[in-house]
PDB file of N, CA and C in Angstrom:
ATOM      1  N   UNK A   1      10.375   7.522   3.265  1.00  0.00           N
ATOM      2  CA  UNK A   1      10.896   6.962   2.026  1.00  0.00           C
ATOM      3  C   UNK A   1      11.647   5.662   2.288  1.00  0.00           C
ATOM      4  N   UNK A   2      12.536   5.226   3.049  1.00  0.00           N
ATOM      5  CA  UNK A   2      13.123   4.736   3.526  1.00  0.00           C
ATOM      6  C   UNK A   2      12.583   2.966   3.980  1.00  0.00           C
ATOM      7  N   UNK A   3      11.488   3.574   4.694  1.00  0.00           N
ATOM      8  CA  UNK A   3      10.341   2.739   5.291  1.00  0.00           C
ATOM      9  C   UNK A   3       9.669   1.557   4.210  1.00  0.00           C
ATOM     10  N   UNK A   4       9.088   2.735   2.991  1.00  0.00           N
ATOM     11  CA  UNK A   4       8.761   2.113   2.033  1.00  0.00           C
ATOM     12  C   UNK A   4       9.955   1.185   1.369  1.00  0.00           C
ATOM     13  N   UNK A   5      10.772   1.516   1.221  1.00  0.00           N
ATOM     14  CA  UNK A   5      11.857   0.879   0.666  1.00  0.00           C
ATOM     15  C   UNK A   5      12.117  -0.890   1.349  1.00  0.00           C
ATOM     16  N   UNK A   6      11.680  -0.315   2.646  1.00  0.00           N
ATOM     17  CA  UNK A   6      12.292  -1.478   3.805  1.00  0.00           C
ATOM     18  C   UNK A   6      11.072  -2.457   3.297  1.00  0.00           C
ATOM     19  N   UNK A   7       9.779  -1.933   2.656  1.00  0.00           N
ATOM     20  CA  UNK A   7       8.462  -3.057   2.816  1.00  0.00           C
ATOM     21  C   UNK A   7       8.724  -3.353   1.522  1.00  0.00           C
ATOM     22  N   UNK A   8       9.201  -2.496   0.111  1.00  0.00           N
ATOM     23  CA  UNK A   8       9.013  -3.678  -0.722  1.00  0.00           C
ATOM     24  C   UNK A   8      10.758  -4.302  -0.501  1.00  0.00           C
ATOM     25  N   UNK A   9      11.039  -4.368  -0.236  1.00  0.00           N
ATOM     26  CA  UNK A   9      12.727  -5.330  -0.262  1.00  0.00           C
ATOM     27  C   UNK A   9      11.734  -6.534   0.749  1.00  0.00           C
ATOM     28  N   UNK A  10      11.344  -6.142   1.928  1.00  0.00           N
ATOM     29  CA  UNK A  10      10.548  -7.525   2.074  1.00  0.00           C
ATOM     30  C   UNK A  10       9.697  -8.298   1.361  1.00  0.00           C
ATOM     31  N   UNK A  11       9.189  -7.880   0.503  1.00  0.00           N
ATOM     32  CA  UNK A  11       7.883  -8.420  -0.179  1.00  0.00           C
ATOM     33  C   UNK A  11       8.555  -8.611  -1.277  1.00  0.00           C
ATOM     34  N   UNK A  12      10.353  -8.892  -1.990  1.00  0.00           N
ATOM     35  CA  UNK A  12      10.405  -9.425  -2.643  1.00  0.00           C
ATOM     36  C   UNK A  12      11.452 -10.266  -2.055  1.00  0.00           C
ATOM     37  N   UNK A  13      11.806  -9.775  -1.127  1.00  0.00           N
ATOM     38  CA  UNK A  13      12.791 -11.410  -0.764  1.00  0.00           C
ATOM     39  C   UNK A  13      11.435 -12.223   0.047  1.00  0.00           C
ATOM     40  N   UNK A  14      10.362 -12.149   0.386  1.00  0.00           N
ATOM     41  CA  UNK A  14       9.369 -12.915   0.673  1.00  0.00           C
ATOM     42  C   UNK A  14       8.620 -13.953  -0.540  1.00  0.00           C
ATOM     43  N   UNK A  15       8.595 -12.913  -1.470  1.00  0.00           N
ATOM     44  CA  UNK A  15       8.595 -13.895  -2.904  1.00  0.00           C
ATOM     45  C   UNK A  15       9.528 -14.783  -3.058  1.00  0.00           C
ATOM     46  N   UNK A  16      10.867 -14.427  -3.045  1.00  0.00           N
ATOM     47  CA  UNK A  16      12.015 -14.965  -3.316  1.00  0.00           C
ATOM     48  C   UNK A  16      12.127 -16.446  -2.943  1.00  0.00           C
ATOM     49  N   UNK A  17      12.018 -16.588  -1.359  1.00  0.00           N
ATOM     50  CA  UNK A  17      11.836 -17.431  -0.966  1.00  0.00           C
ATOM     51  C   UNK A  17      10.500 -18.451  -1.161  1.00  0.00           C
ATOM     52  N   UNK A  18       9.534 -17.821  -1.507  1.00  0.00           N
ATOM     53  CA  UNK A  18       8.524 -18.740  -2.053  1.00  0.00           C
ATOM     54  C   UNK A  18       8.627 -19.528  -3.370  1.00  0.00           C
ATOM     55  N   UNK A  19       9.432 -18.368  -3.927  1.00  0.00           N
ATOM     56  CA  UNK A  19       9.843 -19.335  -5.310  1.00  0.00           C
ATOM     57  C   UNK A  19      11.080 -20.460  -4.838  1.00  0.00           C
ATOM     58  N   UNK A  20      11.774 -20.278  -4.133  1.00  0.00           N
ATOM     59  CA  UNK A  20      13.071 -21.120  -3.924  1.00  0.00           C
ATOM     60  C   UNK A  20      12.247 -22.369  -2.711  1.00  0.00           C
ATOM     61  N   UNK A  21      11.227 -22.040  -2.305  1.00  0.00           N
ATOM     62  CA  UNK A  21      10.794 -23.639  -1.374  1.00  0.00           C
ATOM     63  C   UNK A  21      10.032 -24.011  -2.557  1.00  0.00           C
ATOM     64  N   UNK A  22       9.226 -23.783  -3.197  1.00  0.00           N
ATOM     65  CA  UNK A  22       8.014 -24.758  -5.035  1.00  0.00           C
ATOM     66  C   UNK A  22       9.279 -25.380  -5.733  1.00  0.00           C
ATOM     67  N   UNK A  23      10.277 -24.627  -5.829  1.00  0.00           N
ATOM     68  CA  UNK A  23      11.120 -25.138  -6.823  1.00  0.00           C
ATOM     69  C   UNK A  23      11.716 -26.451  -5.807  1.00  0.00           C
ATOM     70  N   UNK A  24      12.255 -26.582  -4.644  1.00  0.00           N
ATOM     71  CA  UNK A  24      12.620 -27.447  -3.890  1.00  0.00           C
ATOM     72  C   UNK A  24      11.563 -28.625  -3.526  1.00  0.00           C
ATOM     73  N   UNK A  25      10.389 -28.216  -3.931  1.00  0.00           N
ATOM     74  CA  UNK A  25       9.479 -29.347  -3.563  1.00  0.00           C
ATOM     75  C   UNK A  25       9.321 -29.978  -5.002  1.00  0.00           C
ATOM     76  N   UNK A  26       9.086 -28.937  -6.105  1.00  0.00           N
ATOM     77  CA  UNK A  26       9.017 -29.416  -7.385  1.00  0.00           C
ATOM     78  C   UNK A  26      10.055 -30.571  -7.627  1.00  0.00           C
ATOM     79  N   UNK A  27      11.699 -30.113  -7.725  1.00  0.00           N
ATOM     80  CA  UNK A  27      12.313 -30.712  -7.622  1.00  0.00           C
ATOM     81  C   UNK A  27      12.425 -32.587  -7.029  1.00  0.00           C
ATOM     82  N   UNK A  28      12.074 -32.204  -5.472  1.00  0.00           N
ATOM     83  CA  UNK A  28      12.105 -33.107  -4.647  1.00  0.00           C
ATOM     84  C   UNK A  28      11.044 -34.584  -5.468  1.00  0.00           C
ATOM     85  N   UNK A  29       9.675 -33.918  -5.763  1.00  0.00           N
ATOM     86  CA  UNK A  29       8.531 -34.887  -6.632  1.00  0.00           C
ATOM     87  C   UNK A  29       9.770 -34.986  -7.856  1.00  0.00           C
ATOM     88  N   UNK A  30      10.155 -34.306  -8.321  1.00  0.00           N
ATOM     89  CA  UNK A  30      10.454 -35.274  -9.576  1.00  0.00           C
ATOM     90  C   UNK A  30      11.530 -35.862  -9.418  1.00  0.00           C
ATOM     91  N   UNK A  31      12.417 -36.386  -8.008  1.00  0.00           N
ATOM     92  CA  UNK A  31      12.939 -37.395  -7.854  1.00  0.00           C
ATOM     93  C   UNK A  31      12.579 -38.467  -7.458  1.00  0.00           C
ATOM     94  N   UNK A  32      11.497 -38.286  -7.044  1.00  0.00           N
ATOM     95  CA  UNK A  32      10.499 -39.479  -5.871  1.00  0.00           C
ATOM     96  C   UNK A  32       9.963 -39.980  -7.406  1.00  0.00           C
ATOM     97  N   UNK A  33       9.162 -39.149  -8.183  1.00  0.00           N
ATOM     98  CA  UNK A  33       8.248 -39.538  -9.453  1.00  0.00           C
ATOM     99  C   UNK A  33       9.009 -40.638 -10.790  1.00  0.00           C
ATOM    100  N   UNK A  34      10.361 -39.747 -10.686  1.00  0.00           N
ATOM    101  CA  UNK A  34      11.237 -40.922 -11.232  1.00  0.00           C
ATOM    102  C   UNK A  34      11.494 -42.409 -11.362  1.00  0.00           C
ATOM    103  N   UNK A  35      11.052 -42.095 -10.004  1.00  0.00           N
ATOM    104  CA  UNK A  35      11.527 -43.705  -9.175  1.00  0.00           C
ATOM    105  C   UNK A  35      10.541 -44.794  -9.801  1.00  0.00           C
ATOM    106  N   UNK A  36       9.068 -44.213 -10.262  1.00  0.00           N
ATOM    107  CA  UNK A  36       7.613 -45.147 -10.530  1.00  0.00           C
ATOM    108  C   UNK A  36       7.574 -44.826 -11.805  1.00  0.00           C
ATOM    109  N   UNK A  37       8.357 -43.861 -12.778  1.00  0.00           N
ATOM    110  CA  UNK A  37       8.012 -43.465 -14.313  1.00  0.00           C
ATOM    111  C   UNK A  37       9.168 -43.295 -15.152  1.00  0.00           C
ATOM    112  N   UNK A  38       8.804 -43.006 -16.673  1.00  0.00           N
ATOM    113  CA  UNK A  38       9.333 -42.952 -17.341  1.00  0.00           C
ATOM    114  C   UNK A  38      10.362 -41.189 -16.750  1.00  0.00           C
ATOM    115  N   UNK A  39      11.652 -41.126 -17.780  1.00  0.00           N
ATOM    116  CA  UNK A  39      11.743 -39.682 -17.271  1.00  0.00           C
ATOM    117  C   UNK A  39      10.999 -38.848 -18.035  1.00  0.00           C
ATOM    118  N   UNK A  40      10.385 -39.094 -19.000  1.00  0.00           N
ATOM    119  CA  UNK A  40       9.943 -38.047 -20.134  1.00  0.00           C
ATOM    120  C   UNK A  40       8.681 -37.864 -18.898  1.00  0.00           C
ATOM    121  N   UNK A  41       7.776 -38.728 -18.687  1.00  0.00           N
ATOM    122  CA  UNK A  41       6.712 -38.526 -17.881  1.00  0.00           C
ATOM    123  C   UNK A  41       7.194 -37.070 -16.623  1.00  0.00           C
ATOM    124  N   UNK A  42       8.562 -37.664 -16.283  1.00  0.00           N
ATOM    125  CA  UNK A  42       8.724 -37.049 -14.954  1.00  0.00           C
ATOM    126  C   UNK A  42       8.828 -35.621 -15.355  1.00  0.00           C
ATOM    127  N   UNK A  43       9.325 -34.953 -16.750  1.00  0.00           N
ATOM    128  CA  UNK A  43       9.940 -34.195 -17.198  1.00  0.00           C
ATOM    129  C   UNK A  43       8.572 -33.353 -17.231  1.00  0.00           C
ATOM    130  N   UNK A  44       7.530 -33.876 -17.876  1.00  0.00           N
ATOM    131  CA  UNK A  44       6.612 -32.946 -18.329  1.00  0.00           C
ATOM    132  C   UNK A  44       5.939 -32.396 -17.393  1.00  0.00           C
ATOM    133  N   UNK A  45       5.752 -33.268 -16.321  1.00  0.00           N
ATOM    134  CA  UNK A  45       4.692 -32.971 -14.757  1.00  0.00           C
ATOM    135  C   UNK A  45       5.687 -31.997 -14.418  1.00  0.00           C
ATOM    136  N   UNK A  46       6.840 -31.998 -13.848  1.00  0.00           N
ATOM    137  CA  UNK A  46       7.716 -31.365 -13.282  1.00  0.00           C
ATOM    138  C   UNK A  46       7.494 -30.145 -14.199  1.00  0.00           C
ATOM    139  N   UNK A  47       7.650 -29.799 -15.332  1.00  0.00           N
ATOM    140  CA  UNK A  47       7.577 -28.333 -16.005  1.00  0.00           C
ATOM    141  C   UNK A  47       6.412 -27.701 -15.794  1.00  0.00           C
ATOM    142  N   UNK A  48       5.048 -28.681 -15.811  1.00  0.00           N
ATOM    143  CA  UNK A  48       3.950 -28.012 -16.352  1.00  0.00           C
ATOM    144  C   UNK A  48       3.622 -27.088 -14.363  1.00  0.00           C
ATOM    145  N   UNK A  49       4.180 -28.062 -13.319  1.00  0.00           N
ATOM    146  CA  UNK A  49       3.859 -27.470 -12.208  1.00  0.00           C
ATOM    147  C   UNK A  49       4.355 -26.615 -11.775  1.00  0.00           C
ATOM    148  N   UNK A  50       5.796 -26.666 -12.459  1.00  0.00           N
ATOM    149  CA  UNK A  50       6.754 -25.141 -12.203  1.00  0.00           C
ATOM    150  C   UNK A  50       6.495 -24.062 -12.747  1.00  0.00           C
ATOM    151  N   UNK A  51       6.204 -24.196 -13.917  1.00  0.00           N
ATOM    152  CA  UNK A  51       5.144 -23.204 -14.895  1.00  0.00           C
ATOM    153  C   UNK A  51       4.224 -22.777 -13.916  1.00  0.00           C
ATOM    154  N   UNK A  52       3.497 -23.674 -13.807  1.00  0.00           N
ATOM    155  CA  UNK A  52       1.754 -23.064 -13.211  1.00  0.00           C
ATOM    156  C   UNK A  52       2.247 -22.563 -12.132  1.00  0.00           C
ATOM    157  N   UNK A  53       3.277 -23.135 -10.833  1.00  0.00           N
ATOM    158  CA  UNK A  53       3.285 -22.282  -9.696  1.00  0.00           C
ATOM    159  C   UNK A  53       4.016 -20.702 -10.251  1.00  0.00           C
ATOM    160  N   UNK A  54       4.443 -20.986 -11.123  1.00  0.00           N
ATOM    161  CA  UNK A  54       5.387 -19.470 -11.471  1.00  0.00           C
ATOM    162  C   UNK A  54       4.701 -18.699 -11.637  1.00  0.00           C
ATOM    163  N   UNK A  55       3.638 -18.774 -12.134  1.00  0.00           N
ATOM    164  CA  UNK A  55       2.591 -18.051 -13.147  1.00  0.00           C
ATOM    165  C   UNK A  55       1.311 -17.530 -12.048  1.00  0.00           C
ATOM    166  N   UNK A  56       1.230 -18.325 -11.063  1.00  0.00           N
ATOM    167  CA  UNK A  56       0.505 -18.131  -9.864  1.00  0.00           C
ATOM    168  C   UNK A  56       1.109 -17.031  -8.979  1.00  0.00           C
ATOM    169  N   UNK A  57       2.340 -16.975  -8.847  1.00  0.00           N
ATOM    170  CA  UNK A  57       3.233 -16.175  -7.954  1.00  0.00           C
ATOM    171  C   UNK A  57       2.865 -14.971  -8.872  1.00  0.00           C
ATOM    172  N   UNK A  58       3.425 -14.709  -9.607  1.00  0.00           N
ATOM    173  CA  UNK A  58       3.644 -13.527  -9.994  1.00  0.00           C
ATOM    174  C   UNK A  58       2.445 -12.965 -10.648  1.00  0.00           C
ATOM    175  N   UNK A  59       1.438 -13.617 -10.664  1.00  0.00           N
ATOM    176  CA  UNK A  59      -0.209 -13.233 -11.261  1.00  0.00           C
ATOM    177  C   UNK A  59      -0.630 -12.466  -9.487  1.00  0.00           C
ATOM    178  N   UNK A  60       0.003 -12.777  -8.673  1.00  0.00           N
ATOM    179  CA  UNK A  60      -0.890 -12.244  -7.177  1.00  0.00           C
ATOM    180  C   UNK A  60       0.016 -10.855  -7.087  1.00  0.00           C
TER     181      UNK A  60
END
């Protein structure tokens, strides 16, 4: 019982961290993207990819 316990607590702080490096890269592009665009531009790319990676994670 125990065991099991130990594999999913990994397999969600393994998620965890997958969501916390997309969001850090997401992030990171929409400071770089800023730099060449409008912010509304930067605003929408930045959501629509955080969306889609979110939606990817938790669809697997």
């Amino acid at each position: 019982m125990q065991e099991q316990t130990k594999k999913e607590m990994k397999a969600k702080g393994s998620k965890a961290l997958l969501i916390n490096v997309i969001f850090f890269f997401v992030l990171f592009l929409g400071i770089i993207l800023y730099a060449y665009t409008s912010l509304t531009t930067t605003v929408i790319v930045i959501s629509v990819i955080f969306i889609a990676s979110l939606l990817y994670i938790y669809s697997s």
